[in-house]
N, C-alpha and C. Protein backbone atom coordinates (compact mmCIF):
# COMPACT_ATOMS: atom_id res chain seq x y z
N UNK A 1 181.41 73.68 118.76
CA UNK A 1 180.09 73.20 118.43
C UNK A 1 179.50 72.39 119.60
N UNK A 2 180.33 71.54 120.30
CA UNK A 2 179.62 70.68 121.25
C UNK A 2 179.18 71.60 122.41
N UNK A 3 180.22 73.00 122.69
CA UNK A 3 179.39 73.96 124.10
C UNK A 3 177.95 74.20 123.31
N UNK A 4 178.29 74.37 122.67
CA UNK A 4 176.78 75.38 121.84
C UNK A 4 175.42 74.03 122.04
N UNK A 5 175.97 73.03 121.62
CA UNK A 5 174.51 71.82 121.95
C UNK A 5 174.70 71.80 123.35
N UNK A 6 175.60 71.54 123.89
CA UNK A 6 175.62 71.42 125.91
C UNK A 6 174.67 72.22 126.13
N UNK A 7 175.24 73.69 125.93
CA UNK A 7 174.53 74.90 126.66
C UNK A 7 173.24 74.40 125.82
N UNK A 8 172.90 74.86 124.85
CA UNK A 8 171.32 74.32 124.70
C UNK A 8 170.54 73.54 125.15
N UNK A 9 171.27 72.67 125.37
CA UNK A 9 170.44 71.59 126.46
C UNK A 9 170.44 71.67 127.38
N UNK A 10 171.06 72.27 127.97
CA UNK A 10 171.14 72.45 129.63
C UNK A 10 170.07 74.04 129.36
N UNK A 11 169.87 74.51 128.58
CA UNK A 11 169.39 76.04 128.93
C UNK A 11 167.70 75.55 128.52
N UNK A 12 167.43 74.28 127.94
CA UNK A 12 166.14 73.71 127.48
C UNK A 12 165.88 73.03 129.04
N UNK A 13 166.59 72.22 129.82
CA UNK A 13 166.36 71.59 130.46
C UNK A 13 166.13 72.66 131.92
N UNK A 14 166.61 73.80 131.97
CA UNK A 14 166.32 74.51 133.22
C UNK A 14 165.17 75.28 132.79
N UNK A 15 164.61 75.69 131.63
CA UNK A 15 163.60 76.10 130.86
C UNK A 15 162.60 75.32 131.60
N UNK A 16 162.22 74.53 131.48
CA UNK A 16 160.98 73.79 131.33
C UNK A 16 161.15 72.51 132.75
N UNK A 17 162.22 73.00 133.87
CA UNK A 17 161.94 72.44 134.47
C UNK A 17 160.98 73.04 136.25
N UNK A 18 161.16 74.13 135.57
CA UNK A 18 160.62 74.99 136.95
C UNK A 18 158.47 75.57 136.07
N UNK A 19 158.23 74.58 135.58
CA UNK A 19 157.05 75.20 135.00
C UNK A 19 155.95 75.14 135.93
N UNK A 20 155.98 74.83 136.78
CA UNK A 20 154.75 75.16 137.88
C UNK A 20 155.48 75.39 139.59
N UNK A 21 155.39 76.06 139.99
CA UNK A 21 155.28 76.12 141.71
C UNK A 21 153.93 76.16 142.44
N UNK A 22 154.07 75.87 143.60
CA UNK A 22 153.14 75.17 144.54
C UNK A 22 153.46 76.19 145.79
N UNK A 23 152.24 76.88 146.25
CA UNK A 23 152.57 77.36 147.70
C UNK A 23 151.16 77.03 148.79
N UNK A 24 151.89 76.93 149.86
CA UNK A 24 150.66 76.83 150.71
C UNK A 24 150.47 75.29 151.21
N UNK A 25 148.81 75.22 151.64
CA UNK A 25 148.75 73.58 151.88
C UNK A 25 148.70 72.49 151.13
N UNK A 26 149.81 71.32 150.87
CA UNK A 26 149.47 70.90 149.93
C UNK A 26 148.49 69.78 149.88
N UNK A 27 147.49 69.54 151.00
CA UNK A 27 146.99 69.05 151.03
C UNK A 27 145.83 69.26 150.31
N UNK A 28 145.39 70.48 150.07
CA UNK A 28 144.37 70.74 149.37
C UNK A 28 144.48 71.13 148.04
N UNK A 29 145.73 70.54 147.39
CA UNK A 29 146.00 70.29 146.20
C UNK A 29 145.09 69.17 145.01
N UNK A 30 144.68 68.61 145.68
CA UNK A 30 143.77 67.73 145.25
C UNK A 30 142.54 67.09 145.93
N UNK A 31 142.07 68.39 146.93
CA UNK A 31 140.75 68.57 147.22
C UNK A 31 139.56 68.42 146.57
N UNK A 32 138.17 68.06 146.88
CA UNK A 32 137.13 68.27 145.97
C UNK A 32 136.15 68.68 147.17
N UNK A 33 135.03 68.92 146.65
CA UNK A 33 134.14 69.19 147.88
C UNK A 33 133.59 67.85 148.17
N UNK A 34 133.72 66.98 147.44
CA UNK A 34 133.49 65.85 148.26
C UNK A 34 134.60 64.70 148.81
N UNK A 35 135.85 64.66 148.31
CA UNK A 35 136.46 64.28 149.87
C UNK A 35 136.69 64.97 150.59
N UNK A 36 136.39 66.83 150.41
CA UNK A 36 136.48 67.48 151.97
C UNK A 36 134.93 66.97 152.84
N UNK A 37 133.81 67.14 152.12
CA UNK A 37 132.61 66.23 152.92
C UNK A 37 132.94 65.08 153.35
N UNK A 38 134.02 63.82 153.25
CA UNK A 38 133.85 62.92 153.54
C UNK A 38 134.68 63.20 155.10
N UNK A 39 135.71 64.43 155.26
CA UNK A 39 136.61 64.84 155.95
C UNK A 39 136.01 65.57 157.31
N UNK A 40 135.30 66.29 156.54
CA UNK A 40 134.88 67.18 157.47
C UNK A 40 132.98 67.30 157.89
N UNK A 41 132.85 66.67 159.00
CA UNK A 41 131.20 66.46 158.78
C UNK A 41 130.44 68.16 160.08
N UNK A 42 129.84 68.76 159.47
CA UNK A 42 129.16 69.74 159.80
C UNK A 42 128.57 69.09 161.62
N UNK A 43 129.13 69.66 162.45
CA UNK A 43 128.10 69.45 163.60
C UNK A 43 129.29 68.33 164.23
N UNK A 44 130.15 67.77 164.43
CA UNK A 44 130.92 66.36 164.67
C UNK A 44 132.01 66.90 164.33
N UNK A 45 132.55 67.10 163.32
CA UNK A 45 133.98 67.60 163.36
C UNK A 45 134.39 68.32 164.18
N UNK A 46 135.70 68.73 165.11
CA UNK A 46 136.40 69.14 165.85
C UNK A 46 137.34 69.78 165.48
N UNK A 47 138.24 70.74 166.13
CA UNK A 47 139.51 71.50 165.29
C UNK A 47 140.68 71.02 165.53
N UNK A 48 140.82 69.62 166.90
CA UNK A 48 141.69 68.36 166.48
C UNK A 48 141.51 67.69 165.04
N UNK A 49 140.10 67.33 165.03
CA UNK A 49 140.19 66.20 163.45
C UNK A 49 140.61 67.62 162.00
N UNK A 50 140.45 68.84 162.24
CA UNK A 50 141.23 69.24 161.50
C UNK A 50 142.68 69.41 161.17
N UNK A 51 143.23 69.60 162.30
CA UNK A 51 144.44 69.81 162.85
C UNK A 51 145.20 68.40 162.24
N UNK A 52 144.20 67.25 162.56
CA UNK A 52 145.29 66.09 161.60
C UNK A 52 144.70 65.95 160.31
N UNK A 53 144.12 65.99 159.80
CA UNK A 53 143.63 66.06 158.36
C UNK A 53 144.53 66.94 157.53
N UNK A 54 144.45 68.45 158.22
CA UNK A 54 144.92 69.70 157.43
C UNK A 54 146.20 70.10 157.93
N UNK A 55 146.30 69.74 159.37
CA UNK A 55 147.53 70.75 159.92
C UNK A 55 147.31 71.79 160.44
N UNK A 56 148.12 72.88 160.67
CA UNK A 56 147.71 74.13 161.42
C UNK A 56 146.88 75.12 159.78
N UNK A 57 146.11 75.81 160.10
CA UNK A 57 145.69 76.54 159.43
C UNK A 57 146.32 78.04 159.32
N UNK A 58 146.09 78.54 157.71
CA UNK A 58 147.17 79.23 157.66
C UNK A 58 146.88 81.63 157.91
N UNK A 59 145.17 81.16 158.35
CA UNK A 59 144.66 82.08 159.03
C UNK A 59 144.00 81.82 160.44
N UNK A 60 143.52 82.77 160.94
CA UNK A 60 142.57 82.41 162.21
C UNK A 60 141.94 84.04 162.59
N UNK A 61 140.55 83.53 162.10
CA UNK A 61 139.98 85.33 162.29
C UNK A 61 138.78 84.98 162.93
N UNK A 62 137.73 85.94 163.21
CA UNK A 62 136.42 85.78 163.84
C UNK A 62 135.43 86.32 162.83
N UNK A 63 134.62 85.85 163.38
CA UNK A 63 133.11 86.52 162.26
C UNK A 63 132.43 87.65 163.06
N UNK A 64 131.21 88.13 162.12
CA UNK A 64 131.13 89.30 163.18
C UNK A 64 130.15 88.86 164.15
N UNK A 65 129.54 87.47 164.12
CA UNK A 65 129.05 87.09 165.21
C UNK A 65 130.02 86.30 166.50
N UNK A 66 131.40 86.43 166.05
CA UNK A 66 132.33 85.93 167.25
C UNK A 66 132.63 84.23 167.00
N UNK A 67 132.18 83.87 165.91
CA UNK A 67 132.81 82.96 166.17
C UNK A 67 134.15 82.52 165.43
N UNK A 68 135.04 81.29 165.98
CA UNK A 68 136.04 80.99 165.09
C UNK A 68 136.22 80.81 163.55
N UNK A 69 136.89 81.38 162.86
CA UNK A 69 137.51 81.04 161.53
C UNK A 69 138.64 80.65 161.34
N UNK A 70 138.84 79.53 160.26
CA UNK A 70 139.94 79.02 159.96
C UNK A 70 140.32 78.77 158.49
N UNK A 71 141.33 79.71 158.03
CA UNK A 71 141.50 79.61 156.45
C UNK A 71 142.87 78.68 156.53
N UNK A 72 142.48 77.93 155.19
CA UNK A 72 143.22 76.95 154.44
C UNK A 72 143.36 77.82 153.10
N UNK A 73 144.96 77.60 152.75
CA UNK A 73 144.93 77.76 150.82
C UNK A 73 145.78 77.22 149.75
N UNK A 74 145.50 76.41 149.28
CA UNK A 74 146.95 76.25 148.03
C UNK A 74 146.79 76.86 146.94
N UNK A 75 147.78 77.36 146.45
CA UNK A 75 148.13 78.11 145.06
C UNK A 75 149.35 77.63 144.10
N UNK A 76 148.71 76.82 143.28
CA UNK A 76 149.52 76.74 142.02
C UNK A 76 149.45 77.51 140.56
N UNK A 77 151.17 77.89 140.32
CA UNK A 77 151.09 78.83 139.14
C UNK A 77 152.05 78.04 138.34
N UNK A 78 151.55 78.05 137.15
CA UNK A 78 152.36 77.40 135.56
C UNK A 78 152.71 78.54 134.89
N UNK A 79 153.53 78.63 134.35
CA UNK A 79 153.96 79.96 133.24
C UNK A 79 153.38 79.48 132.11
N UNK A 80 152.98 80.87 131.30
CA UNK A 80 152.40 80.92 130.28
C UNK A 80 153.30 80.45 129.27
N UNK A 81 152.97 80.06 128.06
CA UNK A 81 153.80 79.13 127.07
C UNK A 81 154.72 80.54 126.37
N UNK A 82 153.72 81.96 126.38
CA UNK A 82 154.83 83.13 126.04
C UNK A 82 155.96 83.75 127.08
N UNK A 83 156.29 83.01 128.09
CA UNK A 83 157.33 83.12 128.68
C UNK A 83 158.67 82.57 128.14
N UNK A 84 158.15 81.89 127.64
CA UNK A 84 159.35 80.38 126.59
C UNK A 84 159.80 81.09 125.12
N UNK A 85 158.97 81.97 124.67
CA UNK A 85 159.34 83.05 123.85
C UNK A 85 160.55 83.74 123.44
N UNK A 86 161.17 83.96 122.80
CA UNK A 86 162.76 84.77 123.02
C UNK A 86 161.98 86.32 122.75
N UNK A 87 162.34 86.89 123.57
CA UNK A 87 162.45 88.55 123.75
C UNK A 87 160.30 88.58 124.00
N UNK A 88 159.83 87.67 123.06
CA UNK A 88 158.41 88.21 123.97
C UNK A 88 157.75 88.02 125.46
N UNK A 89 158.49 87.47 125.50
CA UNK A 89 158.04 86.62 127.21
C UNK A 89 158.70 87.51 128.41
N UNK A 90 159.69 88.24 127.79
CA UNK A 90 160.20 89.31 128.38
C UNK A 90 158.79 90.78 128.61
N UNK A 91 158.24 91.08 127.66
CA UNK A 91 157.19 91.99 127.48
C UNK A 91 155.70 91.52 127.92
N UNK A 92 155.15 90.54 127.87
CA UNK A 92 153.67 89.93 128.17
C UNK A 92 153.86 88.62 128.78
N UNK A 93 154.35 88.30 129.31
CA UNK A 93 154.85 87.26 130.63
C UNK A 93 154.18 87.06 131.43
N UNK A 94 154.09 85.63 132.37
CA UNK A 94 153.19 85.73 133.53
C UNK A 94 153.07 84.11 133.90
N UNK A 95 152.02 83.94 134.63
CA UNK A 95 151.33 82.78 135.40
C UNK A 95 150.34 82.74 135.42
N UNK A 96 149.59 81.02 134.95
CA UNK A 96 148.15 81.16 135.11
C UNK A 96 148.16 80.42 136.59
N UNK A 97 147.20 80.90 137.58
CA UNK A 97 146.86 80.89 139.02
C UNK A 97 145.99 79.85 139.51
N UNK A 98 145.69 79.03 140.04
CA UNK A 98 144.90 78.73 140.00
C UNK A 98 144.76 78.51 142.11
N UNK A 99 143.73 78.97 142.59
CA UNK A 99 143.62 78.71 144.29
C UNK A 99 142.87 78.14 144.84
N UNK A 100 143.02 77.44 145.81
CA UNK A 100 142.03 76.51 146.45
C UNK A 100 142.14 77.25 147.86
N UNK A 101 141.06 77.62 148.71
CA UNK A 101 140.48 78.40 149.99
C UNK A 101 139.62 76.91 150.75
N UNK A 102 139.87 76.63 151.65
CA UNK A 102 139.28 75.66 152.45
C UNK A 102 138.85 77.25 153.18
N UNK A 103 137.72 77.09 153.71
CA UNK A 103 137.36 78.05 154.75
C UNK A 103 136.55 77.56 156.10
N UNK A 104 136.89 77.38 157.22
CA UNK A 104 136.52 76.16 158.37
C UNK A 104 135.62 77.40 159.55
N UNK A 105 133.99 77.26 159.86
CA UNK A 105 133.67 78.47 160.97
C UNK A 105 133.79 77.37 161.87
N UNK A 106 133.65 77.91 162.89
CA UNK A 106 133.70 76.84 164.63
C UNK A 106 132.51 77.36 165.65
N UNK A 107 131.73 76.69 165.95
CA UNK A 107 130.72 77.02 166.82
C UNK A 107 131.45 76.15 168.31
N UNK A 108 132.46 76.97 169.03
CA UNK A 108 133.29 76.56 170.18
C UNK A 108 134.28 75.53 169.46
N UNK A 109 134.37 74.61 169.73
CA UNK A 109 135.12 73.46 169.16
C UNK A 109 135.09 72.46 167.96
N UNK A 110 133.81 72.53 167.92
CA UNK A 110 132.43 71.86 167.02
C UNK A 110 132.82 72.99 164.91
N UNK A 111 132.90 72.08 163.90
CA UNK A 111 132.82 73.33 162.87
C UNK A 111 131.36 73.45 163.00
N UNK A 112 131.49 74.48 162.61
CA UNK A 112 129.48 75.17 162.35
C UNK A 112 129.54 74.76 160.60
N UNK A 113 130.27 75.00 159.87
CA UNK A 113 130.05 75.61 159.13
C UNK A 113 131.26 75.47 157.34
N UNK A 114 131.83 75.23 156.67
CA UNK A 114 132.61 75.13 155.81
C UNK A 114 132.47 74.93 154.08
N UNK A 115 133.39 75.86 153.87
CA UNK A 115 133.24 75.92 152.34
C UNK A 115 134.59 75.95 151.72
N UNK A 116 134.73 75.04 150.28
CA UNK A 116 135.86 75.21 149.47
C UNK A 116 135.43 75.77 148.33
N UNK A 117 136.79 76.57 147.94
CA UNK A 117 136.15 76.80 146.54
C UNK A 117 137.61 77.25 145.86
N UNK A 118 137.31 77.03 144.56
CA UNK A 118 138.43 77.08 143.32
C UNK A 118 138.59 78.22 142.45
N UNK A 119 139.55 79.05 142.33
CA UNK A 119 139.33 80.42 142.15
C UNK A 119 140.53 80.21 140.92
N UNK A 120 140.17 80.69 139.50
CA UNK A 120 140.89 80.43 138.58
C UNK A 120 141.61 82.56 138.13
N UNK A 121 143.00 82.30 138.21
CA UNK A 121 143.60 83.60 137.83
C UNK A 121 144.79 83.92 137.05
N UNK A 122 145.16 85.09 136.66
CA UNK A 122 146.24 85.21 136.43
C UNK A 122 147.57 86.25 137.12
N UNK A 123 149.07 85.94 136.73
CA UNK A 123 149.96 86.87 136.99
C UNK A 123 150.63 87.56 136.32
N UNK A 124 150.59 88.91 136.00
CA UNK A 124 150.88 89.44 134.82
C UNK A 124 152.54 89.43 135.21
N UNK A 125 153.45 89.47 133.86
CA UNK A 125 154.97 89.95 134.25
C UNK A 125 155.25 90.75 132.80
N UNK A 126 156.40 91.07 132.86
CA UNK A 126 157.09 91.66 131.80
C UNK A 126 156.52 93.10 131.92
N UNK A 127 157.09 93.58 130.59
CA UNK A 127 157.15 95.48 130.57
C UNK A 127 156.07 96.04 130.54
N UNK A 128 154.91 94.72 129.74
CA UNK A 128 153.94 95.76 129.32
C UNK A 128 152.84 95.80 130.36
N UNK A 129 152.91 95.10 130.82
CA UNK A 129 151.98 94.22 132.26
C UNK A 129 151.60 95.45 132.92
């Protein structure tokens, strides 16, 4: 009787201890558009004062007018409460998503240009998915 409560508790406690992961920057985990405005000022900011604010960025592309781009992203996923399910969480399973995109343009050194935004999703798992 006492394995049977152990294991239960230990099989409750690894359950519910992995209920969210985090990938990406975590700095922009608790972003808003206004302490990124207080961060980042249009025309004055530099891709040093990003570089210590944010860190390295985790794209770098051009626009089609040539100038610099710089993507930022964090992504946090929680499992759905039917994962916790016995045998259904196996069949309709998943993660709700949720992403944050810092997006930085550069007119030479200078940002031109920047937008965040919050993109709410999901991850399907199991059989029927």
């Amino acid at each position: 009787m006492k394995v049977f409560i152990i294991s239960l508790l230990l099989g409750t406690m690894v359950m519910f201890s992995g209920c969210a992961a985090k990938t990406g920057n975590s700095k922009l985990a608790e972003a808003t558009n206004e302490s990124v405005s207080q961060t980042i000022v249009k025309g004055t900011s530099t891709k040093a004062d990003l570089r210590r604010s944010f860190g390295e960025p985790q794209k770098v592309d051009f626009t089609e007018s040539g100038l610099e781009k710089w993507e930022y992203q964090f992504i946090r996923k929680s499992h759905k409460a039917i994962n916790f399910v016995p045998i259904a969480g196996a069949f309709v399973g998943g993660t709700n998503d949720t992403t944050k995109t810092l997006l930085v343009v550069f007119r030479g050194d200078v940002v031109e240009n920047y937008a965040l935004s919050t993109a709410q999703g999901e991850t399907k798992a199991g059989l029927f998915q």
